[in-house]
PDB file of N, CA and C in Angstrom:
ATOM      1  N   UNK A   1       3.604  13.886  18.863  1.00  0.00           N
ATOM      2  CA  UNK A   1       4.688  14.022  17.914  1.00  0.00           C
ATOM      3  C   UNK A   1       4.268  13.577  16.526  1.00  0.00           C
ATOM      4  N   UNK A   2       3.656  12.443  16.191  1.00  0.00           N
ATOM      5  CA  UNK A   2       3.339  12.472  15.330  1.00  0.00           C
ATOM      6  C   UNK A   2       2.150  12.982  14.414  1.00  0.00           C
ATOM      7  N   UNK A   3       1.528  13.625  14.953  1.00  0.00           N
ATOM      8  CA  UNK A   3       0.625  14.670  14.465  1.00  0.00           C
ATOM      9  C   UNK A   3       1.280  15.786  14.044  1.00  0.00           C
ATOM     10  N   UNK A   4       2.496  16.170  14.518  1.00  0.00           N
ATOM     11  CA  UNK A   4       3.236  17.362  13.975  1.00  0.00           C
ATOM     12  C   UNK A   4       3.725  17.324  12.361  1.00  0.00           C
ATOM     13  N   UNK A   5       3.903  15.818  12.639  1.00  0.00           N
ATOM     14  CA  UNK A   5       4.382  15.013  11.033  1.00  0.00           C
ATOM     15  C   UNK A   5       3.623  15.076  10.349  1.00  0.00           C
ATOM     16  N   UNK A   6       2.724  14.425  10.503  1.00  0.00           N
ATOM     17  CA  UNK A   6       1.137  13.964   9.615  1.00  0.00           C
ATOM     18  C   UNK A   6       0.269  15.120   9.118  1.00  0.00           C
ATOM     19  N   UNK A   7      -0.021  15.996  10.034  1.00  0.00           N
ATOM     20  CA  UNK A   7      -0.924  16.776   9.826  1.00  0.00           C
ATOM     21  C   UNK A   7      -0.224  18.053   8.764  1.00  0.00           C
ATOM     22  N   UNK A   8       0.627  18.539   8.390  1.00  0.00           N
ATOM     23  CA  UNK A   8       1.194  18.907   7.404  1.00  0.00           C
ATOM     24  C   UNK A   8       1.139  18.365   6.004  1.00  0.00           C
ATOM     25  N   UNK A   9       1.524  17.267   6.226  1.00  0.00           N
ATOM     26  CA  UNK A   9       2.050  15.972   5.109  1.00  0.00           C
ATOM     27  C   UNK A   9       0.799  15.367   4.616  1.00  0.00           C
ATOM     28  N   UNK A  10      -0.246  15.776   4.994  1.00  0.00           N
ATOM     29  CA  UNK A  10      -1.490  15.029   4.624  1.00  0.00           C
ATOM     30  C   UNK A  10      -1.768  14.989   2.940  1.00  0.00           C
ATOM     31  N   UNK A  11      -1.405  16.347   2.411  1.00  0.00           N
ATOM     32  CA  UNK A  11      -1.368  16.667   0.874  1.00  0.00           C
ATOM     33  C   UNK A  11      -0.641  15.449   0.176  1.00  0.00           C
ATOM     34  N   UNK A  12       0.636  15.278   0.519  1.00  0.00           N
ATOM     35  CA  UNK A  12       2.089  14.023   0.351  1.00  0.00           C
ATOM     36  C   UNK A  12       1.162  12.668   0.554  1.00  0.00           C
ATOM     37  N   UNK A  13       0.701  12.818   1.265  1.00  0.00           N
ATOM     38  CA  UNK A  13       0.214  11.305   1.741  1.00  0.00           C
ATOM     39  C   UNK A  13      -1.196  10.713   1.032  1.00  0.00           C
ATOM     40  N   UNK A  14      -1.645  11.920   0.911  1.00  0.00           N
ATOM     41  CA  UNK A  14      -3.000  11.765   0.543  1.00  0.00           C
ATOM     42  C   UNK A  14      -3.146  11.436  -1.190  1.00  0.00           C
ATOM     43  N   UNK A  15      -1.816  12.187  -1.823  1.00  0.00           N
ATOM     44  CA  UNK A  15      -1.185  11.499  -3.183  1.00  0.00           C
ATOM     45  C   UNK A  15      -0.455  10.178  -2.934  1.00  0.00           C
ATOM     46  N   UNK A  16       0.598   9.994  -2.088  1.00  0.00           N
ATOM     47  CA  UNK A  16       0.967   8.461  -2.054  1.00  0.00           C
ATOM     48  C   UNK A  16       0.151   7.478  -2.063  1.00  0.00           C
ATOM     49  N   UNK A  17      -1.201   7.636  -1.628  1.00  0.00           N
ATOM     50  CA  UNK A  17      -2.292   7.000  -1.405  1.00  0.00           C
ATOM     51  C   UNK A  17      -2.960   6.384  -2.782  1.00  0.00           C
ATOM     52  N   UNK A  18      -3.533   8.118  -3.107  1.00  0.00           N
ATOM     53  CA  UNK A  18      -4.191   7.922  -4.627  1.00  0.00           C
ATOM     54  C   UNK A  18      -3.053   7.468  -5.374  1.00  0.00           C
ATOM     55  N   UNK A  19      -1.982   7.459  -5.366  1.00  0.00           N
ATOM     56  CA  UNK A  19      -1.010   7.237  -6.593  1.00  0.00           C
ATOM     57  C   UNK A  19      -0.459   5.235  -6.430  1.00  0.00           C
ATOM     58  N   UNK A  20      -1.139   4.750  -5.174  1.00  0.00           N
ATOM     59  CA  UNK A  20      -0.863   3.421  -5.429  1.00  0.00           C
ATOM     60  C   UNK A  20      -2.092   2.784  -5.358  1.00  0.00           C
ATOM     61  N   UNK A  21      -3.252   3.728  -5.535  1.00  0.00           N
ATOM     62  CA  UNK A  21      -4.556   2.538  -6.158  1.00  0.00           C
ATOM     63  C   UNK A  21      -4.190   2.562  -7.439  1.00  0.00           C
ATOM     64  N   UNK A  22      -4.017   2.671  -8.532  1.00  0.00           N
ATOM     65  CA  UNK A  22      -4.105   2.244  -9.669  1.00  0.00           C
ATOM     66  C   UNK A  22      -2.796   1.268 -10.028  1.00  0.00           C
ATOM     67  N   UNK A  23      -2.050   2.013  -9.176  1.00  0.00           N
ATOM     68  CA  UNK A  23      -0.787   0.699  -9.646  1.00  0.00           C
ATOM     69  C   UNK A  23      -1.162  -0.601  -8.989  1.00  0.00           C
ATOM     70  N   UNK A  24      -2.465  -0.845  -7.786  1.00  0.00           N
ATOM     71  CA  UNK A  24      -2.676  -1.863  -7.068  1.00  0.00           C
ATOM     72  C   UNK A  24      -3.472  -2.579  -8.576  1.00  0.00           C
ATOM     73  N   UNK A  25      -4.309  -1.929  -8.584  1.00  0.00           N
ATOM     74  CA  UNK A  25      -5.376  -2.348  -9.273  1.00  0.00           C
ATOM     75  C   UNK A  25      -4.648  -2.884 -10.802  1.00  0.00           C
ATOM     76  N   UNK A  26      -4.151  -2.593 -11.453  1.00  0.00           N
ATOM     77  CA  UNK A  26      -3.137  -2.835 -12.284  1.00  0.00           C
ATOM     78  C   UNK A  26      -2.075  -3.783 -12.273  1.00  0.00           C
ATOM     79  N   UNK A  27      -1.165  -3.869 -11.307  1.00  0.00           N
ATOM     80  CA  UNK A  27      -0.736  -5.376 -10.500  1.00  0.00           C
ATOM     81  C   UNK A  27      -1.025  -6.181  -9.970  1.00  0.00           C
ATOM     82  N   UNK A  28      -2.217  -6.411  -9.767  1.00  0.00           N
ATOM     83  CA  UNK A  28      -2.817  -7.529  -9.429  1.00  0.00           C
ATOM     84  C   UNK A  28      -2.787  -8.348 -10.437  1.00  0.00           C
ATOM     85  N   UNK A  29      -2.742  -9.739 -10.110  1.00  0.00           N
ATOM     86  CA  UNK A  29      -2.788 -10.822 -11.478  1.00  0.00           C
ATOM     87  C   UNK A  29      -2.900 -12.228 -10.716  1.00  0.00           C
ATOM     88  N   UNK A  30      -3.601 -12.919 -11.527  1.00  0.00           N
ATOM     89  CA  UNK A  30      -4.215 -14.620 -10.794  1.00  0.00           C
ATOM     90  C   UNK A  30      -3.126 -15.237 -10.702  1.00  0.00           C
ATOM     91  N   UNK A  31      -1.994 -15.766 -11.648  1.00  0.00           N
ATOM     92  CA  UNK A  31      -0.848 -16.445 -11.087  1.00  0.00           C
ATOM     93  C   UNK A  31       0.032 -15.874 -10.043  1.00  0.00           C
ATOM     94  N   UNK A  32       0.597 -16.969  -9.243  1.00  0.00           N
ATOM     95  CA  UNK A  32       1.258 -16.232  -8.301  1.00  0.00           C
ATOM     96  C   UNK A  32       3.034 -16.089  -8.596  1.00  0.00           C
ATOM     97  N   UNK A  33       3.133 -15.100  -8.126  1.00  0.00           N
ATOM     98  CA  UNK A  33       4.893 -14.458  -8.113  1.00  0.00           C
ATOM     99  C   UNK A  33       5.977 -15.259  -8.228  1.00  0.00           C
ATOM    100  N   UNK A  34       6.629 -15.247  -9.450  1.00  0.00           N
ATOM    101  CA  UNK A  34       7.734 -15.937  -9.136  1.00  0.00           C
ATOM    102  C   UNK A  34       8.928 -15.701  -8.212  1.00  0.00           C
ATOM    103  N   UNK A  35       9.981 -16.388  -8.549  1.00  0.00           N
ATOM    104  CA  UNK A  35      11.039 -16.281  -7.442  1.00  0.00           C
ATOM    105  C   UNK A  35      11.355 -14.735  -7.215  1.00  0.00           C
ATOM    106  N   UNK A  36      11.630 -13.965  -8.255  1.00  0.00           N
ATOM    107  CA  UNK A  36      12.097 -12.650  -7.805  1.00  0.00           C
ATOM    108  C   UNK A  36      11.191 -12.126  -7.675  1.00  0.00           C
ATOM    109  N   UNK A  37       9.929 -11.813  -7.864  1.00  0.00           N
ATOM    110  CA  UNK A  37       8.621 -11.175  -7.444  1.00  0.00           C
ATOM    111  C   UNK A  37       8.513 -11.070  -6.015  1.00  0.00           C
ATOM    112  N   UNK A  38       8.618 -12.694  -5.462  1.00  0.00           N
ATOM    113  CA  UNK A  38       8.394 -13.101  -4.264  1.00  0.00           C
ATOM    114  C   UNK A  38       9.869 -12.131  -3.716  1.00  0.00           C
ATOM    115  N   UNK A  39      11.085 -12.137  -3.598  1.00  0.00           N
ATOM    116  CA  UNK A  39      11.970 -11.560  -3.045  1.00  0.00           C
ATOM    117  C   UNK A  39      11.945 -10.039  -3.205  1.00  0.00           C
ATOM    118  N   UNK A  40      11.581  -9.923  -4.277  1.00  0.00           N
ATOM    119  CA  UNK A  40      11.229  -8.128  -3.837  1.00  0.00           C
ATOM    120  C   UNK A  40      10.302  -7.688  -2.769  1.00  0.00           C
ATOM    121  N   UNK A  41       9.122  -8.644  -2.893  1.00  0.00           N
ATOM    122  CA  UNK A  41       8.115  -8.045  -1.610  1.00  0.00           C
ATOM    123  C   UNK A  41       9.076  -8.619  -0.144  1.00  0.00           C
ATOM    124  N   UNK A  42       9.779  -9.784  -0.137  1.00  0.00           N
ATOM    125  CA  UNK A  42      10.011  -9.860   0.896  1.00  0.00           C
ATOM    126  C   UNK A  42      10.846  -8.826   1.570  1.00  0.00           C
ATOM    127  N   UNK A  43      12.208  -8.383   0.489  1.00  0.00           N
ATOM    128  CA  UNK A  43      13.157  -7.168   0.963  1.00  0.00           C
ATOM    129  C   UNK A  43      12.316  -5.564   0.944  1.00  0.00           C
ATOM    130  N   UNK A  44      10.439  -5.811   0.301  1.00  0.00           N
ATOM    131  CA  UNK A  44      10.415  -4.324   0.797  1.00  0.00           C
ATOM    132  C   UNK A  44       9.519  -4.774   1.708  1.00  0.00           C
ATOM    133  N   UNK A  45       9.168  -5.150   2.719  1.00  0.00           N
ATOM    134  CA  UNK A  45       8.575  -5.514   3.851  1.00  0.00           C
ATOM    135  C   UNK A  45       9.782  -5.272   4.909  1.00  0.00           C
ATOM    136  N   UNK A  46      10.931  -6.252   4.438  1.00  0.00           N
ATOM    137  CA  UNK A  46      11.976  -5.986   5.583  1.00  0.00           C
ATOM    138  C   UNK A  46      12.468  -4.728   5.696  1.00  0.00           C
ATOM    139  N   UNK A  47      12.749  -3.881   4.545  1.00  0.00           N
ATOM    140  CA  UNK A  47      12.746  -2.414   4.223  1.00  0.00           C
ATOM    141  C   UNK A  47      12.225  -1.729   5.271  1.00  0.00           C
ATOM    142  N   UNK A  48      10.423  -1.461   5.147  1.00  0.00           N
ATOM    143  CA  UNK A  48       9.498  -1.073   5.899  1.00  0.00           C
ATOM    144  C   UNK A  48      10.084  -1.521   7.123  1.00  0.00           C
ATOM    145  N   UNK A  49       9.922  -2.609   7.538  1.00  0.00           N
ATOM    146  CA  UNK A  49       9.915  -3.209   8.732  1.00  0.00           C
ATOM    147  C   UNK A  49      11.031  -2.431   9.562  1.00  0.00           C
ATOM    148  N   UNK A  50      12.077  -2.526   9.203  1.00  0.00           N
ATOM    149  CA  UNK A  50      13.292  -1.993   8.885  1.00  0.00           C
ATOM    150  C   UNK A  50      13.561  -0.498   9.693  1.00  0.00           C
ATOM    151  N   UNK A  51      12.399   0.169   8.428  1.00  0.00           N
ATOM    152  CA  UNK A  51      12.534   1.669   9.055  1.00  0.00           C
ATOM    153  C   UNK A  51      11.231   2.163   9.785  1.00  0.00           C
ATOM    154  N   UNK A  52      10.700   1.104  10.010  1.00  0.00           N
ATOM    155  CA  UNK A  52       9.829   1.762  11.491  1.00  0.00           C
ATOM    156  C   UNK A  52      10.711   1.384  12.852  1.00  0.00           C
ATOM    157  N   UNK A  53      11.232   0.406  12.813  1.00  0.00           N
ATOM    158  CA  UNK A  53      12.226   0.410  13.882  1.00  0.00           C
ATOM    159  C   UNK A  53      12.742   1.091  13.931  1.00  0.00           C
ATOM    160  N   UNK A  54      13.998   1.708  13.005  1.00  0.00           N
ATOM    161  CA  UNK A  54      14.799   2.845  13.331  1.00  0.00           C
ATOM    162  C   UNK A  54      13.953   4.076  13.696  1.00  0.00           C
ATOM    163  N   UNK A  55      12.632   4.435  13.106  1.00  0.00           N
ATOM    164  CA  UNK A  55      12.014   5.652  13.941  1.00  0.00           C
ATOM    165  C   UNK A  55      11.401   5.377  14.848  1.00  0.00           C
ATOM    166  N   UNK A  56      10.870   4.308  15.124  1.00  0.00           N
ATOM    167  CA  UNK A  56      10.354   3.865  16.508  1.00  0.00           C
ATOM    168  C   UNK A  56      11.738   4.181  17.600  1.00  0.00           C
ATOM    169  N   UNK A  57      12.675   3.939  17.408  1.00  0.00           N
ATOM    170  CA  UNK A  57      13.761   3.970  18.319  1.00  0.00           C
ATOM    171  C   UNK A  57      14.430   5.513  18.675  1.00  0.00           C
ATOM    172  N   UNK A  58      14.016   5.817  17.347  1.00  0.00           N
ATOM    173  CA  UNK A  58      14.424   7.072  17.594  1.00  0.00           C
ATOM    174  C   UNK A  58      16.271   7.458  17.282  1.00  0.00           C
ATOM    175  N   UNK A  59      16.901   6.762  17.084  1.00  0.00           N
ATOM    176  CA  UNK A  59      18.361   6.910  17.128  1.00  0.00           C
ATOM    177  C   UNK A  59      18.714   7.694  16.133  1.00  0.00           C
ATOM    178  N   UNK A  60      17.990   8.259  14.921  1.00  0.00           N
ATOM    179  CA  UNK A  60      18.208   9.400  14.243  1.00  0.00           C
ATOM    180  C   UNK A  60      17.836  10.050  14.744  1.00  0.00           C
ATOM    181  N   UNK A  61      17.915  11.219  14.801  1.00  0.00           N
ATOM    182  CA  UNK A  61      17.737  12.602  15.227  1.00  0.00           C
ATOM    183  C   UNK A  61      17.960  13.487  14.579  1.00  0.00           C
ATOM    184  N   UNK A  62      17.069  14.467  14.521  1.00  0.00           N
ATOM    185  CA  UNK A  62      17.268  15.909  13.741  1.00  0.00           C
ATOM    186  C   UNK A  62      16.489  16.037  12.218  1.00  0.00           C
ATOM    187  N   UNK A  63      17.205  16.523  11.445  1.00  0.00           N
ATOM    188  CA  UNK A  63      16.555  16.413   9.918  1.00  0.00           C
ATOM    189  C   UNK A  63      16.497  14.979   9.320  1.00  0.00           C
ATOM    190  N   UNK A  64      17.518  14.475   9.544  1.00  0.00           N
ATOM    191  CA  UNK A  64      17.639  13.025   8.848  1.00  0.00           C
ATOM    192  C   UNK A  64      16.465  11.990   9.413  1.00  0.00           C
ATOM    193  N   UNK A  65      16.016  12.245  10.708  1.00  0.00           N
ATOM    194  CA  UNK A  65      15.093  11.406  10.915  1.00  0.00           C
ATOM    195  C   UNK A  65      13.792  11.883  10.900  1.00  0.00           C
ATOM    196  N   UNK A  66      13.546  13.002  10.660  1.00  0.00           N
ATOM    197  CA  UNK A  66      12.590  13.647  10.199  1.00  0.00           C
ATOM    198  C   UNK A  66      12.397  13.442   8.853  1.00  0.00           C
ATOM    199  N   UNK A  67      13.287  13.308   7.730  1.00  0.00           N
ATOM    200  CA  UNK A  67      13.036  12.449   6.835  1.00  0.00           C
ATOM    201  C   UNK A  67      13.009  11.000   6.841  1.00  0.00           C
ATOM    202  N   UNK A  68      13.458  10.670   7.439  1.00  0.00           N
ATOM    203  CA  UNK A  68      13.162   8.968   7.512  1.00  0.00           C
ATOM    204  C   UNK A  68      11.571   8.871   7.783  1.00  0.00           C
ATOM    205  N   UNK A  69      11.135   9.278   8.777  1.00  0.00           N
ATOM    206  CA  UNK A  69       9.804   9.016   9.110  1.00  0.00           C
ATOM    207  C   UNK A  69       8.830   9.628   8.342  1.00  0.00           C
ATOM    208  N   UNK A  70       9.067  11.048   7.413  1.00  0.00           N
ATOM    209  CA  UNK A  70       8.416  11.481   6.254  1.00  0.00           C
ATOM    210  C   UNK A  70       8.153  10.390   5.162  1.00  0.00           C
ATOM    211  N   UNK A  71       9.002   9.597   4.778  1.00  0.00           N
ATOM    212  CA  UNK A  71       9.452   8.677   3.961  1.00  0.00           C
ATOM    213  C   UNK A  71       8.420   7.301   4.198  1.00  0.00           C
ATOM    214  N   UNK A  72       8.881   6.727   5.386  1.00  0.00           N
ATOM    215  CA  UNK A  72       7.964   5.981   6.123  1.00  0.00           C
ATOM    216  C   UNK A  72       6.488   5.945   6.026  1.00  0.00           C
ATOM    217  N   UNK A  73       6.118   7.341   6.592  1.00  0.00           N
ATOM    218  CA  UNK A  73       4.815   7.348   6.238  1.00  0.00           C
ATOM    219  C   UNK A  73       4.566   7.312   4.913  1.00  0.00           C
ATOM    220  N   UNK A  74       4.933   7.988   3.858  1.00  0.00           N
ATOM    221  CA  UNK A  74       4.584   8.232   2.482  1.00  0.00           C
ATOM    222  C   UNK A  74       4.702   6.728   1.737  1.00  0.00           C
ATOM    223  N   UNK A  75       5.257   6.146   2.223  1.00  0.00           N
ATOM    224  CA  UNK A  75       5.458   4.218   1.704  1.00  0.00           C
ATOM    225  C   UNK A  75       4.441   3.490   2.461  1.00  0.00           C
ATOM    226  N   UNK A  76       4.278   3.977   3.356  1.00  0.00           N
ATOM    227  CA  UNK A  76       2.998   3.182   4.288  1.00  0.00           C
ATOM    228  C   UNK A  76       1.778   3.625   3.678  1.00  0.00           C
ATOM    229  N   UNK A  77       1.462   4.728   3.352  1.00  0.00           N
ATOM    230  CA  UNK A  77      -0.047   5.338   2.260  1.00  0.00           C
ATOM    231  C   UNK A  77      -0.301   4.729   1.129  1.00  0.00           C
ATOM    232  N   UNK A  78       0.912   4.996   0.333  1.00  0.00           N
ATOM    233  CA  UNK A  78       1.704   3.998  -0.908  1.00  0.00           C
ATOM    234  C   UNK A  78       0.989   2.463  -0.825  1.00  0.00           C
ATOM    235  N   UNK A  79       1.401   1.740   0.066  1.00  0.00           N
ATOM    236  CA  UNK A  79       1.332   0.112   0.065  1.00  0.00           C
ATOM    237  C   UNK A  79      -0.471   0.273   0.732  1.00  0.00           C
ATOM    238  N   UNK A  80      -0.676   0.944   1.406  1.00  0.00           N
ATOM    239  CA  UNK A  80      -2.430   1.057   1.918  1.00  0.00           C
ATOM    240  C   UNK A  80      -3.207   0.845   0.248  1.00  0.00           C
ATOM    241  N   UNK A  81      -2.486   2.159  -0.423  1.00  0.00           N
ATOM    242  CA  UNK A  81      -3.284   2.357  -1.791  1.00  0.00           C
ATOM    243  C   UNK A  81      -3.176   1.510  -2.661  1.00  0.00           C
ATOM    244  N   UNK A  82      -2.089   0.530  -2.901  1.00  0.00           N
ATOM    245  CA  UNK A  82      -2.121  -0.490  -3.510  1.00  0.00           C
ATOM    246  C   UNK A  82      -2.467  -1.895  -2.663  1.00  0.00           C
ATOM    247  N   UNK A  83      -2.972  -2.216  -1.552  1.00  0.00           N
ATOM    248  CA  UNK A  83      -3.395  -3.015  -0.898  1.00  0.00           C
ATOM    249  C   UNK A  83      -4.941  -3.115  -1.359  1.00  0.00           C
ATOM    250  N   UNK A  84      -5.344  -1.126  -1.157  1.00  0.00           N
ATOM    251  CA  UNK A  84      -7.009  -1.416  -1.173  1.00  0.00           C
ATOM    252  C   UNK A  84      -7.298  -1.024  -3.358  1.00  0.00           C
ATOM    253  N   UNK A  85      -6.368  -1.208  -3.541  1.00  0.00           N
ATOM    254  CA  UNK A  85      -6.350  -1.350  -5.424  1.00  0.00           C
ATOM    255  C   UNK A  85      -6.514  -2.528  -5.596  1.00  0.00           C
ATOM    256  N   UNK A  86      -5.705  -3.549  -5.234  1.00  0.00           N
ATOM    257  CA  UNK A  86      -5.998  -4.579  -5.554  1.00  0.00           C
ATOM    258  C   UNK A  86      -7.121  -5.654  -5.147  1.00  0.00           C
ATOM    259  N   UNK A  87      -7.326  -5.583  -3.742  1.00  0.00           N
ATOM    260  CA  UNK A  87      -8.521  -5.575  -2.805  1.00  0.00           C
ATOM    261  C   UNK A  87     -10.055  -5.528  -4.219  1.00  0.00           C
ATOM    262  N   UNK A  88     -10.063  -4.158  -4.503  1.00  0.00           N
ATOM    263  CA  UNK A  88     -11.299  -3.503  -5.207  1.00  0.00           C
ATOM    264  C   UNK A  88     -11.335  -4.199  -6.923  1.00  0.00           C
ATOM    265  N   UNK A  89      -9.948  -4.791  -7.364  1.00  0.00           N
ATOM    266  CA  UNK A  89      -9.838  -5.094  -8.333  1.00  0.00           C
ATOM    267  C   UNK A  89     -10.372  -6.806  -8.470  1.00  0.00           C
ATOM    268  N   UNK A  90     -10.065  -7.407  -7.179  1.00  0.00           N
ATOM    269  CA  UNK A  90     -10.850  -9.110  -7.134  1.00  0.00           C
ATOM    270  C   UNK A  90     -11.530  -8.905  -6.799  1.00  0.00           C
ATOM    271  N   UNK A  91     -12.367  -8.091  -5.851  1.00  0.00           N
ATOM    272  CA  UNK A  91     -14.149  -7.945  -5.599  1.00  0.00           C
ATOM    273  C   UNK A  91     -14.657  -7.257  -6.985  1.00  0.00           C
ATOM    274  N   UNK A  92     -13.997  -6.186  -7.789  1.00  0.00           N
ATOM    275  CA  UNK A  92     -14.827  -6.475  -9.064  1.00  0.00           C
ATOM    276  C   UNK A  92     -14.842  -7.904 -10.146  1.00  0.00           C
ATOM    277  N   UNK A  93     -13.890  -8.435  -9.976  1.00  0.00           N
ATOM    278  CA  UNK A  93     -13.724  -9.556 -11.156  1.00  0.00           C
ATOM    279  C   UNK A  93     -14.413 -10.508 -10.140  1.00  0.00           C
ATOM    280  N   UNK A  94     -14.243 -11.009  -9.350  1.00  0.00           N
ATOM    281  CA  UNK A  94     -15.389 -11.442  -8.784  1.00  0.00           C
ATOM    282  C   UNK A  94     -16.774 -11.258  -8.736  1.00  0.00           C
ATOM    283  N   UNK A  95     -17.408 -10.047  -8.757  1.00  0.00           N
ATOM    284  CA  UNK A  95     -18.336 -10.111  -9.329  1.00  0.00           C
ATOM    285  C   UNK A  95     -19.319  -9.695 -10.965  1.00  0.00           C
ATOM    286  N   UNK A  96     -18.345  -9.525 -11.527  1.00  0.00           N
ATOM    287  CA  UNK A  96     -18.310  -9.945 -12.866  1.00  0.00           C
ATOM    288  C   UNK A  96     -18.374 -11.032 -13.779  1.00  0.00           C
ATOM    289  N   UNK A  97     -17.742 -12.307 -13.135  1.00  0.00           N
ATOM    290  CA  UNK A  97     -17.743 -13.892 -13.214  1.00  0.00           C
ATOM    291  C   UNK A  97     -18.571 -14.074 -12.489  1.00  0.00           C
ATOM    292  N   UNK A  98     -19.527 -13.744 -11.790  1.00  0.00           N
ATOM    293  CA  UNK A  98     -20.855 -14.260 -10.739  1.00  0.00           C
ATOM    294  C   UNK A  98     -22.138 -14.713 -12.079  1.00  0.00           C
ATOM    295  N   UNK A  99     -22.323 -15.963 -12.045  1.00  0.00           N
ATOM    296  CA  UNK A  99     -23.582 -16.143 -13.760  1.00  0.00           C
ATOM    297  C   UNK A  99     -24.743 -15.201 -13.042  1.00  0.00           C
ATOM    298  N   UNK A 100     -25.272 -15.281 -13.881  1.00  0.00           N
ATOM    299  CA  UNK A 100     -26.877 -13.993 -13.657  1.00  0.00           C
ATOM    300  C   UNK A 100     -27.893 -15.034 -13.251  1.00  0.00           C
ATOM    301  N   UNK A 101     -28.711 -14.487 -12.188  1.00  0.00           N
ATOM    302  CA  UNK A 101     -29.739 -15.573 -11.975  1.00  0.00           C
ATOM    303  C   UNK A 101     -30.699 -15.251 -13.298  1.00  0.00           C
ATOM    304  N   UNK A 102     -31.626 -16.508 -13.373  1.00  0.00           N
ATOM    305  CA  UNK A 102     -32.365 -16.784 -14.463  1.00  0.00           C
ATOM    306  C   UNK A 102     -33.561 -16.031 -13.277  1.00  0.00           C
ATOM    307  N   UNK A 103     -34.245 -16.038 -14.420  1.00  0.00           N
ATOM    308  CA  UNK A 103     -36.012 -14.546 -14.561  1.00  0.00           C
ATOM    309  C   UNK A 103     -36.644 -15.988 -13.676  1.00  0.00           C
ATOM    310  N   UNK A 104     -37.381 -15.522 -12.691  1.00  0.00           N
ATOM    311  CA  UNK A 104     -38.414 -16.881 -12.813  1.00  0.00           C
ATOM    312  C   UNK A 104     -39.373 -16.735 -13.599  1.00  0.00           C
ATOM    313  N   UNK A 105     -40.217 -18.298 -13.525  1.00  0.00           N
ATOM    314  CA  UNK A 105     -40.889 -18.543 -14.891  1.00  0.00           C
ATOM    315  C   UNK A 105     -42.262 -17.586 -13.876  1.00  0.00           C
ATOM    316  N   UNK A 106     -43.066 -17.489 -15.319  1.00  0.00           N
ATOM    317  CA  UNK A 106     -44.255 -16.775 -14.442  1.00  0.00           C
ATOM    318  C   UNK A 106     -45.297 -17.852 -14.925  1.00  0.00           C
TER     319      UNK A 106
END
């Protein structure tokens, strides 16, 4: 079943993807989140969380849950692409701040 989903949607997904590395890479930042920062990720986690249950369960049916789980996936590519944005954005600044080894003497 879910290959019936996916394998169509790959075009959709494969942009949700590319379209949240740069916003990863771009939101990333060394201080950490304040209070509402922190509560947005928590309500879109519970969100997510949220609506894989309802399609895991299945209790929609028909078009509506055929969009739910369209949706689902396309937010799950989404948060992958800004996971591995930001990921790629502290392994470069990390190694950018690495000092240069010195020449040895000859």
């Amino acid at each position: 079943m879910i290959e019936a989903v996916l394998l169509p949607l790959w075009p959709v997904l494969a942009g949700a993807f590319g379209l949240g590395l740069p916003f990863g890479v771009l939101g990333w930042r060394e201080q950490p989140a304040d209070f509402f920062g922190r509560l947005g990720l928590i309500l879109a986690v519970l969100g997510l969380v949220g609506g894989a249950a309802l399609a895991a369960s299945g209790s929609v049916a028909g078009r509506p849950g055929l969009w739910a789980e369209i949706g689902l996936a396309c937010a799950a590519a989404y948060v992958a692409g800004c996971v591995l944005g930001s990921l790629a954005r502290s392994v470069f600044n990390r190694l950018r701040s690495r000092p240069e080894r010195a020449a040895p003497a000859a």
